[in-house]
Structures are given as C-alpha cells and as structure tokens.
N, C-alpha and C. Protein backbone atom coordinates (compact mmCIF):
# COMPACT_ATOMS: atom_id res chain seq x y z
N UNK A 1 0.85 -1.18 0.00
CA UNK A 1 0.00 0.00 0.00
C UNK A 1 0.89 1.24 0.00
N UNK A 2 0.91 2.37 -0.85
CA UNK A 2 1.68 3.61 -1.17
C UNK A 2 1.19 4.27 0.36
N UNK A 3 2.32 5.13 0.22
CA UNK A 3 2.12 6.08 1.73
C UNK A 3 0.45 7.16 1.31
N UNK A 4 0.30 7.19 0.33
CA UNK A 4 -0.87 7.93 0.36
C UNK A 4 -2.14 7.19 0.62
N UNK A 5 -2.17 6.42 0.15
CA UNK A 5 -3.07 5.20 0.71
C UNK A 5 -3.53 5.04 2.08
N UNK A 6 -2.22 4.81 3.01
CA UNK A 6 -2.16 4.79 4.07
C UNK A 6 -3.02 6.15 5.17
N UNK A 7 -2.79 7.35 4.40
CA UNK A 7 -2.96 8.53 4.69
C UNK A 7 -4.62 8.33 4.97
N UNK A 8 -4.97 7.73 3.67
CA UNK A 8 -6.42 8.08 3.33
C UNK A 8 -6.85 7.31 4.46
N UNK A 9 -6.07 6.21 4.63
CA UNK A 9 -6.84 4.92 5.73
C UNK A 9 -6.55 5.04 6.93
N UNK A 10 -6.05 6.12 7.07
CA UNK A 10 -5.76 6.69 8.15
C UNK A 10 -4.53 5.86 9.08
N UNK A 11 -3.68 5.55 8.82
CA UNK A 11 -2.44 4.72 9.30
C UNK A 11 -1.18 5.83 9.77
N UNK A 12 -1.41 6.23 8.76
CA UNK A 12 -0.76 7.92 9.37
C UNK A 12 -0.94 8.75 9.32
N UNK A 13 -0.78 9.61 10.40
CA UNK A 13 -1.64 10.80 10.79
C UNK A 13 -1.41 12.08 9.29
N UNK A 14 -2.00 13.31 9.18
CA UNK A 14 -1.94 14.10 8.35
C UNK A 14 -2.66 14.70 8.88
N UNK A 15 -2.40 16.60 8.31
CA UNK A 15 -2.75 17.86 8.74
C UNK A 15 -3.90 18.19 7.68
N UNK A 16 -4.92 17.54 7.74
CA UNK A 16 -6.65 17.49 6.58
C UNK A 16 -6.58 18.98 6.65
N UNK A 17 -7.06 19.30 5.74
CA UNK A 17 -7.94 21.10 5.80
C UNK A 17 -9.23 20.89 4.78
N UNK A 18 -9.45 19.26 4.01
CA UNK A 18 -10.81 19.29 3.14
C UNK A 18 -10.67 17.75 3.08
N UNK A 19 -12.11 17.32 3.03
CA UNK A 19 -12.23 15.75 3.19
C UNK A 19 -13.37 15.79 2.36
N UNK A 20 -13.56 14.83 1.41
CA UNK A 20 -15.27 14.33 1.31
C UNK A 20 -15.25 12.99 1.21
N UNK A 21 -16.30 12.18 0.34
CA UNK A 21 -16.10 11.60 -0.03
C UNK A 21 -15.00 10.30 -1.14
N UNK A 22 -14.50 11.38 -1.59
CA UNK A 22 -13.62 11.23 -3.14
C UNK A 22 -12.24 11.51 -2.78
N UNK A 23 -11.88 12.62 -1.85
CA UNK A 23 -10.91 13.34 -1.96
C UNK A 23 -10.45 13.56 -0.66
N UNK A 24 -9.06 14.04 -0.65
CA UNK A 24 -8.55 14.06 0.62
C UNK A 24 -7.61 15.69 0.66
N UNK A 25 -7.49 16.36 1.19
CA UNK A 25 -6.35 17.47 1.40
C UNK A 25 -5.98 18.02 2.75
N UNK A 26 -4.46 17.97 2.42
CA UNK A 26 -3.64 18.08 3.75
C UNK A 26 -2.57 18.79 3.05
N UNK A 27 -1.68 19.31 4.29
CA UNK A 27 -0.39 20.18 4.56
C UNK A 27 0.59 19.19 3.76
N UNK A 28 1.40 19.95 3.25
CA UNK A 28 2.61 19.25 2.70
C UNK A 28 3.67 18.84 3.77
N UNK A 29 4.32 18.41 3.73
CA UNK A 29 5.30 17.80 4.99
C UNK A 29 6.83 18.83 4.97
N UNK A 30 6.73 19.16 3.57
CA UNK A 30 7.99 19.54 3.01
C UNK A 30 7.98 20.76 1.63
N UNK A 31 7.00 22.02 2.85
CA UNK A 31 6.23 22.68 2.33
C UNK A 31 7.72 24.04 1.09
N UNK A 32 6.44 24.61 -0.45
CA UNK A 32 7.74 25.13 -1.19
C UNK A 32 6.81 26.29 -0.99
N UNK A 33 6.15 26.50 -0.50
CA UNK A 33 5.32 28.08 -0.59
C UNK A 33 4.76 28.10 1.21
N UNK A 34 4.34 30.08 1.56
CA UNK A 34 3.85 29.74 2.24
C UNK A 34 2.44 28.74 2.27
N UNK A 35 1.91 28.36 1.63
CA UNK A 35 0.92 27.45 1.81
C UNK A 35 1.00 26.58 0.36
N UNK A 36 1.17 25.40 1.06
CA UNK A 36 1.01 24.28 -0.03
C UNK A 36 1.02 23.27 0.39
N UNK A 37 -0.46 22.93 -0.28
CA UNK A 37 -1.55 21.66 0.27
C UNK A 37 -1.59 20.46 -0.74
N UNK A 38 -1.56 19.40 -0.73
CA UNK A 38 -1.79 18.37 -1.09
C UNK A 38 -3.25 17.86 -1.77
N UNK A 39 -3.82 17.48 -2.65
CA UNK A 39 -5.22 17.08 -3.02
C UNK A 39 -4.87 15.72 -3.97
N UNK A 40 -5.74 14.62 -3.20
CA UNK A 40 -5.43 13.70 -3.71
C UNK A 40 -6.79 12.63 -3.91
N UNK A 41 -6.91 11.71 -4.42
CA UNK A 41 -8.33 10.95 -4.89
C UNK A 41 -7.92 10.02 -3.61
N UNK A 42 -9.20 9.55 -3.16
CA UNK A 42 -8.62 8.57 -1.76
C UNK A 42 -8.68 7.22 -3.11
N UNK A 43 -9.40 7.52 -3.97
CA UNK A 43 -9.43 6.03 -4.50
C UNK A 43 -7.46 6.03 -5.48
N UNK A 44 -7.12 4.90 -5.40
CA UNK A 44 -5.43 4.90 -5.89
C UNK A 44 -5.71 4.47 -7.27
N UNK A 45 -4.70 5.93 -7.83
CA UNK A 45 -4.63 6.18 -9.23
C UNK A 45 -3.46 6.29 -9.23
N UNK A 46 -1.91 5.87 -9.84
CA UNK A 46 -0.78 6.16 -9.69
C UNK A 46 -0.22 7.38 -10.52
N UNK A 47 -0.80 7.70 -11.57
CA UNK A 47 -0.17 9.34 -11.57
C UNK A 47 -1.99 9.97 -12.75
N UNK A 48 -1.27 10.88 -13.03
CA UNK A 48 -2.35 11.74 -13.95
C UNK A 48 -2.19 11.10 -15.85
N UNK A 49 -1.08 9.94 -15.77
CA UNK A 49 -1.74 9.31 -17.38
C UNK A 49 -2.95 8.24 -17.18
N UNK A 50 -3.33 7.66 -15.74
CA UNK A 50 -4.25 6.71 -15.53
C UNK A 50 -5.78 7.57 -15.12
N UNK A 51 -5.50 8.69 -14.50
CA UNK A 51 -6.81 9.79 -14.49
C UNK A 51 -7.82 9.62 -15.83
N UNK A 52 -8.99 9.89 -15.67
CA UNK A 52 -9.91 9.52 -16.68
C UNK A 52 -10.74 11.10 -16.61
N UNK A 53 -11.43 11.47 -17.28
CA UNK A 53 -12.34 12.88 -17.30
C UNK A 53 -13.08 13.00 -16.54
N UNK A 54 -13.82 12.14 -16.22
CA UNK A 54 -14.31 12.37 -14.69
C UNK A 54 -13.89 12.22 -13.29
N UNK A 55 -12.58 11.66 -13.28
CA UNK A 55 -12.15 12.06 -11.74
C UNK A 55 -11.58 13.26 -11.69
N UNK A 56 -10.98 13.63 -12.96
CA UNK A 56 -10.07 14.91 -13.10
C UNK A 56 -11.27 16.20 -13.02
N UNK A 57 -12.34 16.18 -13.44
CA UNK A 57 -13.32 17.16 -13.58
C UNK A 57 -13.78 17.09 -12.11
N UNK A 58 -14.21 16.05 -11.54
CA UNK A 58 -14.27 15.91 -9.85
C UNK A 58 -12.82 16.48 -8.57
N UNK A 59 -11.86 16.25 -9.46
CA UNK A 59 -11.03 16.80 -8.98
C UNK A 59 -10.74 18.35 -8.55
N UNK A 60 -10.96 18.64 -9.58
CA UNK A 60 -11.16 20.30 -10.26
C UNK A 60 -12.11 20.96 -9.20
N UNK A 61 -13.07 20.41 -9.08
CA UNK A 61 -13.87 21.11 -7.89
C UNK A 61 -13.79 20.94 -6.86
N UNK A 62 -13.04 20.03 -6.20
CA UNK A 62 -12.31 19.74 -5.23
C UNK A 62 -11.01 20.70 -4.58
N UNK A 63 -10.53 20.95 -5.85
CA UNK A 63 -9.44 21.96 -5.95
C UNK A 63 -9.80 23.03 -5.38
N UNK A 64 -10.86 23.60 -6.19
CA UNK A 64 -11.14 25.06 -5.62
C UNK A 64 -11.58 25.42 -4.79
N UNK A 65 -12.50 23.99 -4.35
CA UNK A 65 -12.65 24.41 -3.02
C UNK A 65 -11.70 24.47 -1.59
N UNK A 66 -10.68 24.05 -1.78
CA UNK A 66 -9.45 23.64 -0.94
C UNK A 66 -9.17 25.13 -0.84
N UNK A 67 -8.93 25.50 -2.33
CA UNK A 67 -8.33 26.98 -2.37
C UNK A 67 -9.33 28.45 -1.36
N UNK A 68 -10.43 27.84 -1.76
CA UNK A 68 -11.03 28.64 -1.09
C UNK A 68 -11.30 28.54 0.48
N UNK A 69 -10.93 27.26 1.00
CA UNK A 69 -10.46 26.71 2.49
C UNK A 69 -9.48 27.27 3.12
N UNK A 70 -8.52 27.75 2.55
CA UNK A 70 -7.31 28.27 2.95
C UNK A 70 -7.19 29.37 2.05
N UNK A 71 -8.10 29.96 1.63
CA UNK A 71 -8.11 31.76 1.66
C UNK A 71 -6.89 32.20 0.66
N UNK A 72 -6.90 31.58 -0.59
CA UNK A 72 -6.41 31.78 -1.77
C UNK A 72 -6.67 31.97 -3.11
N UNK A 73 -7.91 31.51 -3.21
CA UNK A 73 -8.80 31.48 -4.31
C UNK A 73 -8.68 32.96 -4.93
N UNK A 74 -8.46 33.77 -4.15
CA UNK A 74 -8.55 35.44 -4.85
C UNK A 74 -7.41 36.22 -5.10
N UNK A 75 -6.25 35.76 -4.47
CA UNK A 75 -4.92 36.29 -4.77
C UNK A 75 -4.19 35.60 -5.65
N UNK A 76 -4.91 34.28 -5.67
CA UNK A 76 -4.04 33.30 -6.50
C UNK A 76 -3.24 32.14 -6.40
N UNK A 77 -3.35 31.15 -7.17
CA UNK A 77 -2.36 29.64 -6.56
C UNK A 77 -1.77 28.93 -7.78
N UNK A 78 -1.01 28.56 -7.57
CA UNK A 78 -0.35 27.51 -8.35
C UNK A 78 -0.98 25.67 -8.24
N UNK A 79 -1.34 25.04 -9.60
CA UNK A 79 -1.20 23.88 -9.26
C UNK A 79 -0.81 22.62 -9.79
N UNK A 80 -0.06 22.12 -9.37
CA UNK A 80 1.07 21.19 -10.38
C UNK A 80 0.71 19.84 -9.78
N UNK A 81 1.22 18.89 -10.89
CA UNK A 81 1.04 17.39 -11.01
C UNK A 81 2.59 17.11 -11.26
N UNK A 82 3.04 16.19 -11.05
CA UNK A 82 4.59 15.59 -11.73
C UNK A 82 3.75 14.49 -12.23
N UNK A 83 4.27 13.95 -12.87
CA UNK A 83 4.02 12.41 -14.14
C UNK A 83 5.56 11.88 -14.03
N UNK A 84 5.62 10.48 -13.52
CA UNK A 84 6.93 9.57 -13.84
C UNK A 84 8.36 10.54 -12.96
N UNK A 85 9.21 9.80 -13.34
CA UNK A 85 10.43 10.17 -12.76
C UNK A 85 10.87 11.08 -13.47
N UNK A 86 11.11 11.55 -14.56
CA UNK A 86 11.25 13.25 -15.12
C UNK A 86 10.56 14.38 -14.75
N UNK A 87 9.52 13.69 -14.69
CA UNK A 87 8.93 14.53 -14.09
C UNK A 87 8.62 15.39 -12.93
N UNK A 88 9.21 14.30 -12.04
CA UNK A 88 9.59 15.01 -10.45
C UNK A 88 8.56 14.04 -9.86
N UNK A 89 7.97 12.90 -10.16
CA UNK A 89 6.64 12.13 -9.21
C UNK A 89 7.29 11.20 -8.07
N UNK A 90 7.47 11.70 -6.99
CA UNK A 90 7.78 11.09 -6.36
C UNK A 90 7.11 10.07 -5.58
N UNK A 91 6.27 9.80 -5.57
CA UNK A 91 4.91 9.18 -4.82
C UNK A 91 3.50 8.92 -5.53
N UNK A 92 3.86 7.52 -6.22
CA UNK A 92 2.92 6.88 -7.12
C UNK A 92 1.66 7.00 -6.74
N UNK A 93 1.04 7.76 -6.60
CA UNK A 93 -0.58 7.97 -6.47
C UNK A 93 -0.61 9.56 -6.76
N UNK A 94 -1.56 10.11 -7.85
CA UNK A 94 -2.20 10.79 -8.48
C UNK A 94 -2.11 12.14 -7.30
N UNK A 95 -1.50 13.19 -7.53
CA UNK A 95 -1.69 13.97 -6.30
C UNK A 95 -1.33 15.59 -6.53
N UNK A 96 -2.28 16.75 -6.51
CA UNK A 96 -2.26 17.99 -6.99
C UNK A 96 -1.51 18.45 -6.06
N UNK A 97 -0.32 19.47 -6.17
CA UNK A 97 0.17 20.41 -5.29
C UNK A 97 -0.46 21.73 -5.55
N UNK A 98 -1.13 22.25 -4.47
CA UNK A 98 -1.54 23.83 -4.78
C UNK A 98 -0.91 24.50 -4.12
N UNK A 99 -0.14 25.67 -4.17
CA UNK A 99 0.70 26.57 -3.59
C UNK A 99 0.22 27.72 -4.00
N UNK A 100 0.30 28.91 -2.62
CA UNK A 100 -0.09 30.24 -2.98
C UNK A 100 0.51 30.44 -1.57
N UNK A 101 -0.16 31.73 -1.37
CA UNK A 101 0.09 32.57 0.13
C UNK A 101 1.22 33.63 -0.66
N UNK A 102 1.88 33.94 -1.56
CA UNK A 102 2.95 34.68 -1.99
C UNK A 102 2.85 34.84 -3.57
N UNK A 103 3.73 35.79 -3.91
CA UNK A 103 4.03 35.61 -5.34
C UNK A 103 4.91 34.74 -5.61
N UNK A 104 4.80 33.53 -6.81
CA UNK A 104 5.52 32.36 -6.98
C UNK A 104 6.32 32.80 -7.77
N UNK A 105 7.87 31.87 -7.65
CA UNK A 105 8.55 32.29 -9.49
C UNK A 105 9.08 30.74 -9.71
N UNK A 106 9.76 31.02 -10.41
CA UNK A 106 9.87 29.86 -11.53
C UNK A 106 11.32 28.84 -11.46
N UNK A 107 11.56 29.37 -10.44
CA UNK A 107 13.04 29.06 -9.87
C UNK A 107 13.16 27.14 -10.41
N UNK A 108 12.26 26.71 -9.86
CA UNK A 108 12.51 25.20 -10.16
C UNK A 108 13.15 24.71 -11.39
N UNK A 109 12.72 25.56 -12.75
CA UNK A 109 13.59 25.03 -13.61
C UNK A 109 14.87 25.00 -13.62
N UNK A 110 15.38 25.73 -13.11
CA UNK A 110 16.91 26.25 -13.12
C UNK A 110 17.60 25.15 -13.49
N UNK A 111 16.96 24.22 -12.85
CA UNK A 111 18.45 22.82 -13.11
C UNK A 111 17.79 21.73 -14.74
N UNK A 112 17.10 22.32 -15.21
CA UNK A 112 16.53 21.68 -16.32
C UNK A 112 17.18 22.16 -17.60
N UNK A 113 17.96 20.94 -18.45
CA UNK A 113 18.43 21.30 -19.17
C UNK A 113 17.82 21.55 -20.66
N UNK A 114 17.31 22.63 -21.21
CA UNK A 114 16.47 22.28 -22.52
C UNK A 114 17.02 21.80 -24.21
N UNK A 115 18.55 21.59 -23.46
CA UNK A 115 19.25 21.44 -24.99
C UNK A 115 18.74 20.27 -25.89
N UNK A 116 18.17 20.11 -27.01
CA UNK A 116 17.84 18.94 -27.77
C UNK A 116 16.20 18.68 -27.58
N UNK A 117 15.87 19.47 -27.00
CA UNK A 117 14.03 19.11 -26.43
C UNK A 117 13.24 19.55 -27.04
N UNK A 118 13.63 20.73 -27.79
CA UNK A 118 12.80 21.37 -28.81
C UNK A 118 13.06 20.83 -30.71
C-alpha cells in the first residue's frame, strides 16, 4: 500500500484542511510556498496518465474548493502534477500540489536542461 493510501486509511496521521467523499487534502510535509496543500483521490490512481475525465473534472472542484479553504482562491495559486520520474513524481498515487500565500517564481527550472528538447 503507497504512503498515500495509508494517509487516506488513516495509518498515518496528516494535517486534513478538506475531506469528502472522493478526496482528501492536507499540509505538505515539506512545504515550497507559504501554503502548499496536497489534493489527492482517496481512491489509488498512480499518476495523472491513468486519471480519466471524470475524476479529473471531480477533482477540479475539489481543488477550488481547498483553495477557497485556505483563503487563496482570490490572490491566486499555483497547481502542479509531476508524471513519472522526469517529471519530479515522487509518490505513485495521483496527487495535486496547490501553492499560494505569496508571489511564486519559476526558480525550479533552473536545473533543467532544454538542450535537444525542442
């Protein structure tokens, strides 16, 4: 069972700020903004190429409402997926990072090399 799994089944503890049925959101452990929350399907999907249109559209409203849980929805948020190991996925189950509380920049690419990609 993936550590997110566990989360959902409650095996280890986590900092919730939105629960329903479908969905789960909590504090990041190993936070890159002042606020950045976690949103994840309790049902296990291992990244966003196995997502289908309707969990992702269920997702989506899930999202905003998180955002609007933690008082971001109006200044603004970031929200990213990694896919696979290039991608940065560290943790095989399907899982949105939303970050806001600040103005974001773009720093992460820095170490990405684009030679030959285009």
């Amino acid at each position: 069972m993936c550590l997110f799994c566990k989360i959902v089944n409650k095996e280890i503890p986590a900092n919730v700020i939105l629960e329903d049925d479908d969905f789960l959101a909590f504090h990041d452990i190993n936070p890159k903004a002042p606020v950045h929350i976690l949103a994840i399907p309790k049902m296990h999907v291992d990244s966003f190429n196995e997502a289908n249109g309707n969990l992702m559209g269920k997702m989506s409203n899930f999202i905003q409402k998180v955002a609007l849980e933690v008082d971001i929805a109006k200044s603004g948020y970031r929200v990213i997926t990694n896919v696979g190991f290039n991608g940065g996925q560290e943790v095989l189950h399907l899982h949105f990072h939303i970050l806001g509380g600040a103005k974001l920049k773009w720093e992460h690419f820095s170490d990405a090399d684009p030679k030959g990609h285009f």
